[in-house]
PDB file of N, CA and C in Angstrom:
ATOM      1  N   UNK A   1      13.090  22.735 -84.513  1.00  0.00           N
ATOM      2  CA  UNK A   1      13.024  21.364 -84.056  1.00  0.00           C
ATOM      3  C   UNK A   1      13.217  21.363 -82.546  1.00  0.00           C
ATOM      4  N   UNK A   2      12.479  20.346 -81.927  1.00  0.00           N
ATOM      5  CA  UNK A   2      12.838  19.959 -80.607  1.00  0.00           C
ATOM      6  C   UNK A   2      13.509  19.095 -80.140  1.00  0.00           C
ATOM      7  N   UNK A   3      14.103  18.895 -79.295  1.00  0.00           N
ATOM      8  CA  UNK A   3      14.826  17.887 -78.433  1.00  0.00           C
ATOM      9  C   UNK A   3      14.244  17.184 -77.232  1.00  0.00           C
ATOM     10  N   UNK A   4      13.430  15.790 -77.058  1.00  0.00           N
ATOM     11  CA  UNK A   4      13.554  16.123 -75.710  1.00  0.00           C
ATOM     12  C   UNK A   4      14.263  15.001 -75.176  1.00  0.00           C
ATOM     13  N   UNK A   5      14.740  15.205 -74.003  1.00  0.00           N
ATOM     14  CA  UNK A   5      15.986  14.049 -73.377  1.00  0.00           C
ATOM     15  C   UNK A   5      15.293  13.639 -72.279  1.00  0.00           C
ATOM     16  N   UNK A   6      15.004  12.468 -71.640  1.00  0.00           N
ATOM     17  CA  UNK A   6      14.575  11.750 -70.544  1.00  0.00           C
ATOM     18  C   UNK A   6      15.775  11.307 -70.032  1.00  0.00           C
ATOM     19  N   UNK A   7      16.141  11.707 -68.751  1.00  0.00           N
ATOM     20  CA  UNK A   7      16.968  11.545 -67.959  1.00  0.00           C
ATOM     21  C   UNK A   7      17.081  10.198 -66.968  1.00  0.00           C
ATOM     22  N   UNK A   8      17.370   9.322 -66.458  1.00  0.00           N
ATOM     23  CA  UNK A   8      17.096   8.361 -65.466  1.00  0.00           C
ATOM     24  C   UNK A   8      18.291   7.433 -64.460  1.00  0.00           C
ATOM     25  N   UNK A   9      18.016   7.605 -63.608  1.00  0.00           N
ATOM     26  CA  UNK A   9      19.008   6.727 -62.832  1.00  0.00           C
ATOM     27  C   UNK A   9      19.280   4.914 -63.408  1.00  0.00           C
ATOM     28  N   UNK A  10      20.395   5.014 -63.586  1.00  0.00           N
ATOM     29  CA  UNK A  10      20.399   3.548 -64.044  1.00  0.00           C
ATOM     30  C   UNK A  10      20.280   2.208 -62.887  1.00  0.00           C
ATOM     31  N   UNK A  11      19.390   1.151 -63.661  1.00  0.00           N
ATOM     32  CA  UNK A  11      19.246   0.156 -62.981  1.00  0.00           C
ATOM     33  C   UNK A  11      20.578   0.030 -61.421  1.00  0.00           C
ATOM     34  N   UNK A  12      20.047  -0.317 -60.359  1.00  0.00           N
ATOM     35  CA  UNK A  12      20.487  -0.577 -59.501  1.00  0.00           C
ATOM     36  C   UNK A  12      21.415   0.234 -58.185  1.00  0.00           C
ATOM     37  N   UNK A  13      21.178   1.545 -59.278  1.00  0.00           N
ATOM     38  CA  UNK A  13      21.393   2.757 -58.572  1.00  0.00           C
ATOM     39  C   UNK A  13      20.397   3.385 -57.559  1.00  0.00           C
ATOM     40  N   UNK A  14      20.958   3.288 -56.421  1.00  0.00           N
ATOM     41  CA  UNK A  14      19.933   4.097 -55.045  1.00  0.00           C
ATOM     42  C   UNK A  14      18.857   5.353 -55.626  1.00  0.00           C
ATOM     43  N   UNK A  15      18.000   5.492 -55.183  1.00  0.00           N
ATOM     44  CA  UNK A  15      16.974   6.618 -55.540  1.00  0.00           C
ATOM     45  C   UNK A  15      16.444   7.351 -54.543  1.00  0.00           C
ATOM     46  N   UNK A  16      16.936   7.813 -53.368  1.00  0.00           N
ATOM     47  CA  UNK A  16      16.761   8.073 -52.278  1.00  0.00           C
ATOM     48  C   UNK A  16      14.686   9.092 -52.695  1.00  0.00           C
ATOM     49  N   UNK A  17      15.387   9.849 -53.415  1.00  0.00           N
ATOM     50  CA  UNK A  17      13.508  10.660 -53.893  1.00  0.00           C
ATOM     51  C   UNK A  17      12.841   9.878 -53.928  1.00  0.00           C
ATOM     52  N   UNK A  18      12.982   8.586 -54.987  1.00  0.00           N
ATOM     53  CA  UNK A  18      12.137   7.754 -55.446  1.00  0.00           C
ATOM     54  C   UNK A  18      11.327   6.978 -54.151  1.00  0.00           C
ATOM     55  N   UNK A  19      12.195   6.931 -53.549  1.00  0.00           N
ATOM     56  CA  UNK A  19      11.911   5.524 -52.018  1.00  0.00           C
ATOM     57  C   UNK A  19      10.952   6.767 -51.310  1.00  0.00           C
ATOM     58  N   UNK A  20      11.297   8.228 -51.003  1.00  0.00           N
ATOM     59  CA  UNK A  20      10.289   8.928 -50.221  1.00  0.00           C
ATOM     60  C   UNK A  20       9.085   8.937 -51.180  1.00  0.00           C
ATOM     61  N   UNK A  21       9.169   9.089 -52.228  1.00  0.00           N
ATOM     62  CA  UNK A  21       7.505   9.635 -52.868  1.00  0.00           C
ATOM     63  C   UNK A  21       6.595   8.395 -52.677  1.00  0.00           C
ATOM     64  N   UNK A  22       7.376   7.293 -52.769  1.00  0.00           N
ATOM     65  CA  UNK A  22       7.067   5.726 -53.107  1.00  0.00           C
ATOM     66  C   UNK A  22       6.172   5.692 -51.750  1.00  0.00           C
ATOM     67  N   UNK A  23       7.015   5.574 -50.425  1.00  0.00           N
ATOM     68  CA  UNK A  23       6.578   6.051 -48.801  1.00  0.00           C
ATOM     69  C   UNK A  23       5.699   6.865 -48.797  1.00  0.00           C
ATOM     70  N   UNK A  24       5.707   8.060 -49.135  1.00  0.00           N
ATOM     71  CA  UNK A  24       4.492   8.931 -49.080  1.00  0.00           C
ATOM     72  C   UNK A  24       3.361   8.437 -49.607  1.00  0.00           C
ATOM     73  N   UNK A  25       3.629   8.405 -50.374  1.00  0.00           N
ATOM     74  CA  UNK A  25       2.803   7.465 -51.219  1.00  0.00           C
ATOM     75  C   UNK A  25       1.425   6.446 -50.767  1.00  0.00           C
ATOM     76  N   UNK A  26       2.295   6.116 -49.980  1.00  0.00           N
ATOM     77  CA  UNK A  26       1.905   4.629 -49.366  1.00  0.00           C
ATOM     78  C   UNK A  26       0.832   4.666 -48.072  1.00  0.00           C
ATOM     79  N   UNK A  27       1.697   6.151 -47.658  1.00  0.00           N
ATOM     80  CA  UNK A  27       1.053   6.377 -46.033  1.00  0.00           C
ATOM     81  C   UNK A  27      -0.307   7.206 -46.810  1.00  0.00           C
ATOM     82  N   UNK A  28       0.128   7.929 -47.930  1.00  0.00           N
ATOM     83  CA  UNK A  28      -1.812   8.750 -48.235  1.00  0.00           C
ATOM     84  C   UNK A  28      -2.698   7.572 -48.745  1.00  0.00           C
ATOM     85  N   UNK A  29      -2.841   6.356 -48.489  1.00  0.00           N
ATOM     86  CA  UNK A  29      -3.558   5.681 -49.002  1.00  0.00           C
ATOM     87  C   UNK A  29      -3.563   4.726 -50.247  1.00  0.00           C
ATOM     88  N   UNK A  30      -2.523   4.876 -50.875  1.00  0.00           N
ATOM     89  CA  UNK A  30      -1.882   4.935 -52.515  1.00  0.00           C
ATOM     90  C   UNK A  30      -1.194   3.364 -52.529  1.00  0.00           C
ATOM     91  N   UNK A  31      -1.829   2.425 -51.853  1.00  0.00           N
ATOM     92  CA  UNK A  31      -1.143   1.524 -51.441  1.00  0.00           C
ATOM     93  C   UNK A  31      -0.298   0.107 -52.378  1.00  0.00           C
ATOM     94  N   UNK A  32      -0.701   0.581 -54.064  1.00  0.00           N
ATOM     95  CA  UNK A  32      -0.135  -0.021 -54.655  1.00  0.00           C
ATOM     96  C   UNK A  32       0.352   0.378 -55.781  1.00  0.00           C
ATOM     97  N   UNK A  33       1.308   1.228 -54.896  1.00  0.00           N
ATOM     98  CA  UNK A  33       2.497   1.726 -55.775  1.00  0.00           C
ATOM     99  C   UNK A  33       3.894   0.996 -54.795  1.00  0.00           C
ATOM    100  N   UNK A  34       4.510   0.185 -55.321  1.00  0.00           N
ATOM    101  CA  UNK A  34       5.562  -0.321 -54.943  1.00  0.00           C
ATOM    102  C   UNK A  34       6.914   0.183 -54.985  1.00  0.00           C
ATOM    103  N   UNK A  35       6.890   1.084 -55.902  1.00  0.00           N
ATOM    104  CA  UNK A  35       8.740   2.039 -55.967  1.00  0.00           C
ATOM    105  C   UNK A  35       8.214   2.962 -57.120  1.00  0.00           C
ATOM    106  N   UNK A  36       9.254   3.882 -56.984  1.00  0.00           N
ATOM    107  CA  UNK A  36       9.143   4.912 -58.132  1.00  0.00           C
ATOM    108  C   UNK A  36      10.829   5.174 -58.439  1.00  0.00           C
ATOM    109  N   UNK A  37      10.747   5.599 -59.778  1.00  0.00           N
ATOM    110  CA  UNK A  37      12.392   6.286 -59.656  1.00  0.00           C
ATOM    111  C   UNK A  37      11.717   8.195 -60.075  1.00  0.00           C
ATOM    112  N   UNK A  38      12.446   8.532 -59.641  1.00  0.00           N
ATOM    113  CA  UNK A  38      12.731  10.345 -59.798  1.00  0.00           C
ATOM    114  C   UNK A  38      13.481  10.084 -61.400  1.00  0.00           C
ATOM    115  N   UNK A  39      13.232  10.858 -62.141  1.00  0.00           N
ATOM    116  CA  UNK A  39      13.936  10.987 -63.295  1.00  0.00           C
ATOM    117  C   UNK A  39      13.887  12.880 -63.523  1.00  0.00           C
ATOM    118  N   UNK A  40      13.853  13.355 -64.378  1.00  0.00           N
ATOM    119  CA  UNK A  40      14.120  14.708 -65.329  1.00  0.00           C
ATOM    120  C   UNK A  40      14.086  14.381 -66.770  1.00  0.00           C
ATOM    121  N   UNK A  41      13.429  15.655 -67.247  1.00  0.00           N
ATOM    122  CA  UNK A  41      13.043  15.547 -68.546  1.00  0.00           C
ATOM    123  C   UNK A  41      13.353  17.114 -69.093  1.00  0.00           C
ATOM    124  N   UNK A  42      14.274  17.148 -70.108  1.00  0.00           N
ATOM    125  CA  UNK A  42      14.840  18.580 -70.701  1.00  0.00           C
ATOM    126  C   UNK A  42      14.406  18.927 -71.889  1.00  0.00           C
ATOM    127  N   UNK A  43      14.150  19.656 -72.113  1.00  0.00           N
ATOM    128  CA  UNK A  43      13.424  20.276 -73.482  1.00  0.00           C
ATOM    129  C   UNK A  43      14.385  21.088 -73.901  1.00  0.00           C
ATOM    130  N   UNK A  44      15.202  21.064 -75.651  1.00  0.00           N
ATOM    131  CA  UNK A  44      16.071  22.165 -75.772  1.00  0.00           C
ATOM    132  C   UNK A  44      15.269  22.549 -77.213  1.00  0.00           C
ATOM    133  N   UNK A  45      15.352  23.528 -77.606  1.00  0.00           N
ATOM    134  CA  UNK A  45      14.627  23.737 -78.810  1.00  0.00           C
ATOM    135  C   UNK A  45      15.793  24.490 -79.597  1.00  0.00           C
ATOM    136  N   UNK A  46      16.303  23.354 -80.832  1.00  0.00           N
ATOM    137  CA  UNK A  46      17.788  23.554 -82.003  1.00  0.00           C
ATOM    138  C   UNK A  46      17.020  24.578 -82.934  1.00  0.00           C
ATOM    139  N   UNK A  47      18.051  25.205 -83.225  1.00  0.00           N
ATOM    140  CA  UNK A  47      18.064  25.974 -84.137  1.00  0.00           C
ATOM    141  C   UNK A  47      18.821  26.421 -84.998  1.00  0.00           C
ATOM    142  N   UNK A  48      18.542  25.782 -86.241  1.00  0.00           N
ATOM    143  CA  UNK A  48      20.129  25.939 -87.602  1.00  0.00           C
ATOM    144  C   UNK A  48      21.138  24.131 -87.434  1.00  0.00           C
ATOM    145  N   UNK A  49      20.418  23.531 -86.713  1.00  0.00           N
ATOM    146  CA  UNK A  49      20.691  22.366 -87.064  1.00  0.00           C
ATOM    147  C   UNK A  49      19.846  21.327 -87.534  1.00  0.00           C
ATOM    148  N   UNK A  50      20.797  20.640 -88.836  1.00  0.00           N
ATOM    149  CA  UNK A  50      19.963  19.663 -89.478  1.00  0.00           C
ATOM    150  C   UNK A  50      18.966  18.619 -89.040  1.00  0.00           C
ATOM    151  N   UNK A  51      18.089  18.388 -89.099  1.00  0.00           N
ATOM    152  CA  UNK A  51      17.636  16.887 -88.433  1.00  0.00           C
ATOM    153  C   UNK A  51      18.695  15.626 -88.814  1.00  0.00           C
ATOM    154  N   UNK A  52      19.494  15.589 -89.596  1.00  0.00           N
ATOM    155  CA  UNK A  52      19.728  14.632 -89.561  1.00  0.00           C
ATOM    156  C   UNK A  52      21.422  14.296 -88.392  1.00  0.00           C
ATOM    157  N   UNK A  53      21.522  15.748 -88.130  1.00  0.00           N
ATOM    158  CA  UNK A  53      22.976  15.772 -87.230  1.00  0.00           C
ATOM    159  C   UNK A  53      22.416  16.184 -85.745  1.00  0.00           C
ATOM    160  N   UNK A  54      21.120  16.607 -85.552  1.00  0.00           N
ATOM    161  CA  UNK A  54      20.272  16.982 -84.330  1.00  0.00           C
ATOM    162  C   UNK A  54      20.848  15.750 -83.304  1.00  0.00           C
ATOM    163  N   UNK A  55      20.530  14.373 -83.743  1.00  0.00           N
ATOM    164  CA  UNK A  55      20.443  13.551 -82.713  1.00  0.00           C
ATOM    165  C   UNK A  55      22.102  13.348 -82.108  1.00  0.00           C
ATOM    166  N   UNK A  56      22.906  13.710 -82.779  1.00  0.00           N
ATOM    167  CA  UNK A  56      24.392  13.475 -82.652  1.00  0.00           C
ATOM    168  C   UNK A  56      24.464  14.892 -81.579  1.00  0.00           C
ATOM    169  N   UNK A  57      24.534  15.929 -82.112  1.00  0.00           N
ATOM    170  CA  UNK A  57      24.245  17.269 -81.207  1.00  0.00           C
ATOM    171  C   UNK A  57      24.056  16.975 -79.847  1.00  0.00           C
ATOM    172  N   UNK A  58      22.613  16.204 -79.745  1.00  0.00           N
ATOM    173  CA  UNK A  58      21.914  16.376 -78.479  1.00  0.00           C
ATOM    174  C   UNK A  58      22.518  15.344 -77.578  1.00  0.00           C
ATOM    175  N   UNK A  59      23.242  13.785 -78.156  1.00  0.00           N
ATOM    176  CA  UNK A  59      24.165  13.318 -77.866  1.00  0.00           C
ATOM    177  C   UNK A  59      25.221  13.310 -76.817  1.00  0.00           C
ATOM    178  N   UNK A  60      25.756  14.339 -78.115  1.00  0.00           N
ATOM    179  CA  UNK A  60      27.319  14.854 -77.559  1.00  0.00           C
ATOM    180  C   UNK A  60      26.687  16.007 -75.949  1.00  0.00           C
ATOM    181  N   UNK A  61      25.332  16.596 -76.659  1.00  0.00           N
ATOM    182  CA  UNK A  61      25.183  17.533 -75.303  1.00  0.00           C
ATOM    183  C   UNK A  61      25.098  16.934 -74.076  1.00  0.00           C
ATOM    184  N   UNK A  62      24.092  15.526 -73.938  1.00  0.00           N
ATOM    185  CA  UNK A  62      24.037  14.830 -73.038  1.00  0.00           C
ATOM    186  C   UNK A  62      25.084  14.475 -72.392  1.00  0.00           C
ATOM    187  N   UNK A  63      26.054  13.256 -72.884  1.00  0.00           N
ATOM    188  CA  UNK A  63      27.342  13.260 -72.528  1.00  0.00           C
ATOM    189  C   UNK A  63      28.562  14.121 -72.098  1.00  0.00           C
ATOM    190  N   UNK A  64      28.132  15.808 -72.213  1.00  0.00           N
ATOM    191  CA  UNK A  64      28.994  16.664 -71.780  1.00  0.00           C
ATOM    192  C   UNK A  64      28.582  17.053 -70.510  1.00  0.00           C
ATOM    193  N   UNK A  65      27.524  17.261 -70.454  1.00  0.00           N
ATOM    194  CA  UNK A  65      26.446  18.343 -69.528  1.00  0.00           C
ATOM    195  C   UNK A  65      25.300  17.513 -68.810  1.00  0.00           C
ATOM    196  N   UNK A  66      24.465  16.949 -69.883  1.00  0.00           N
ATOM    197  CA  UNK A  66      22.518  16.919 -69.375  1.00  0.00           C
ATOM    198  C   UNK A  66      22.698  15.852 -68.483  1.00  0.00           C
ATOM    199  N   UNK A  67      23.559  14.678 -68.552  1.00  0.00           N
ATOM    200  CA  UNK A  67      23.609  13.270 -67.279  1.00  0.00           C
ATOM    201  C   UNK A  67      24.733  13.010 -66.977  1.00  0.00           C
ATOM    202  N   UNK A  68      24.814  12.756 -66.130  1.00  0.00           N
ATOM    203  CA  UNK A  68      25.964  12.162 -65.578  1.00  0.00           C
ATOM    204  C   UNK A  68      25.928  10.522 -65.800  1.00  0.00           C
ATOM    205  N   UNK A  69      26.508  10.329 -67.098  1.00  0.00           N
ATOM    206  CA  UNK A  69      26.285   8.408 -67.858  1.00  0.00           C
ATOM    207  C   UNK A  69      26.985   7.908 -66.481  1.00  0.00           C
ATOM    208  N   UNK A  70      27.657   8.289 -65.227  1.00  0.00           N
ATOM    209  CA  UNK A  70      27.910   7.255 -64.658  1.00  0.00           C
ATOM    210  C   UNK A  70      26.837   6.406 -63.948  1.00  0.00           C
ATOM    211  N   UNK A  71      26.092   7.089 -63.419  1.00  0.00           N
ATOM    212  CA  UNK A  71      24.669   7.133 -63.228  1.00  0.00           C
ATOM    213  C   UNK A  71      23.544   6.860 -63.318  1.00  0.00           C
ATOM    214  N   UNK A  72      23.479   7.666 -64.473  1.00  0.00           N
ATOM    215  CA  UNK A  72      22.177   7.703 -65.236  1.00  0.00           C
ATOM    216  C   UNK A  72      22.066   7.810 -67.203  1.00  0.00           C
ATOM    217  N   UNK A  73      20.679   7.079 -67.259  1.00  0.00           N
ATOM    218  CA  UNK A  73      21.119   6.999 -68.511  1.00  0.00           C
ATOM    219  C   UNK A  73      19.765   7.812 -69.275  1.00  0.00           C
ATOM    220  N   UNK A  74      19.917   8.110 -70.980  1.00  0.00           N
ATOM    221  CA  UNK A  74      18.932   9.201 -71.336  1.00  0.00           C
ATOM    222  C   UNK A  74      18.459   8.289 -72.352  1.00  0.00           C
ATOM    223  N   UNK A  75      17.490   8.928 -72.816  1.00  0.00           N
ATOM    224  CA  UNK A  75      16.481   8.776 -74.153  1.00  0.00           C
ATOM    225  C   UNK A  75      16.637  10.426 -74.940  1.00  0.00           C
ATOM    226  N   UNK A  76      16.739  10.610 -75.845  1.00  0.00           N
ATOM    227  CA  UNK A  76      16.555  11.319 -76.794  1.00  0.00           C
ATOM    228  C   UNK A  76      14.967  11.067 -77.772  1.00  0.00           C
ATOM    229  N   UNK A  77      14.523  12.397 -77.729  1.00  0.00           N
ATOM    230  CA  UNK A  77      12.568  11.917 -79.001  1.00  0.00           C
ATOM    231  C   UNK A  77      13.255  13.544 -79.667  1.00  0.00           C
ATOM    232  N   UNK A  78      13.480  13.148 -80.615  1.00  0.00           N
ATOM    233  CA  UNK A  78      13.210  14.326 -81.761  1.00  0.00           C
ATOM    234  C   UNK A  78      11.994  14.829 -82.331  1.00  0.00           C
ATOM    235  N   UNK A  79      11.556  16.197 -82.175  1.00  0.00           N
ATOM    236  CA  UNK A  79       9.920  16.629 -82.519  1.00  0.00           C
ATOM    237  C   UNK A  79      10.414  17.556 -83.530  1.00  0.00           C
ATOM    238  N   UNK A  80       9.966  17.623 -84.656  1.00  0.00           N
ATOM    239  CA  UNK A  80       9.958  18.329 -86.095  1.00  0.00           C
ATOM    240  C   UNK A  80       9.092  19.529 -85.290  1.00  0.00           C
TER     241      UNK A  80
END
């Protein structure tokens, strides 16, 4: 089974990346793109755990390790 976790800065939190790509952006011609946020996306691939305790797992992993919840917040997609 797979895991994958979408990572993201939460609403109202600065994005300093986001504001340059957004700028770059802007100056190559790209002129209607108005903001971007930077996010991360982790792929863990479980093994010997149930699907039905996977999403608790990947969870608890998030909240230890993959984001910093002060921050930023995740999505979890479970792939069979």
């Amino acid at each position: 089974m797979k895991a994958i976790v979408h990572v993201g800065l939460k609403p109202g939190v600065l994005d300093p990346q986001g504001k340059a790509v957004a700028d770059s952006l802007g100056r190559m011609g790209f002129g209607e793109v108005a903001g971007a946020r930077i996010g991360k996306v982790i792929e863990l691939d479980l093994d010997g755990v149930a699907e039905a305790d996977a999403e608790a797992r990947v969870k608890d992993m998030c909240e230890k390790l993959l984001a910093n919840t002060v921050i930023e917040s995740y999505r979890i997609e479970l792939v069979a």
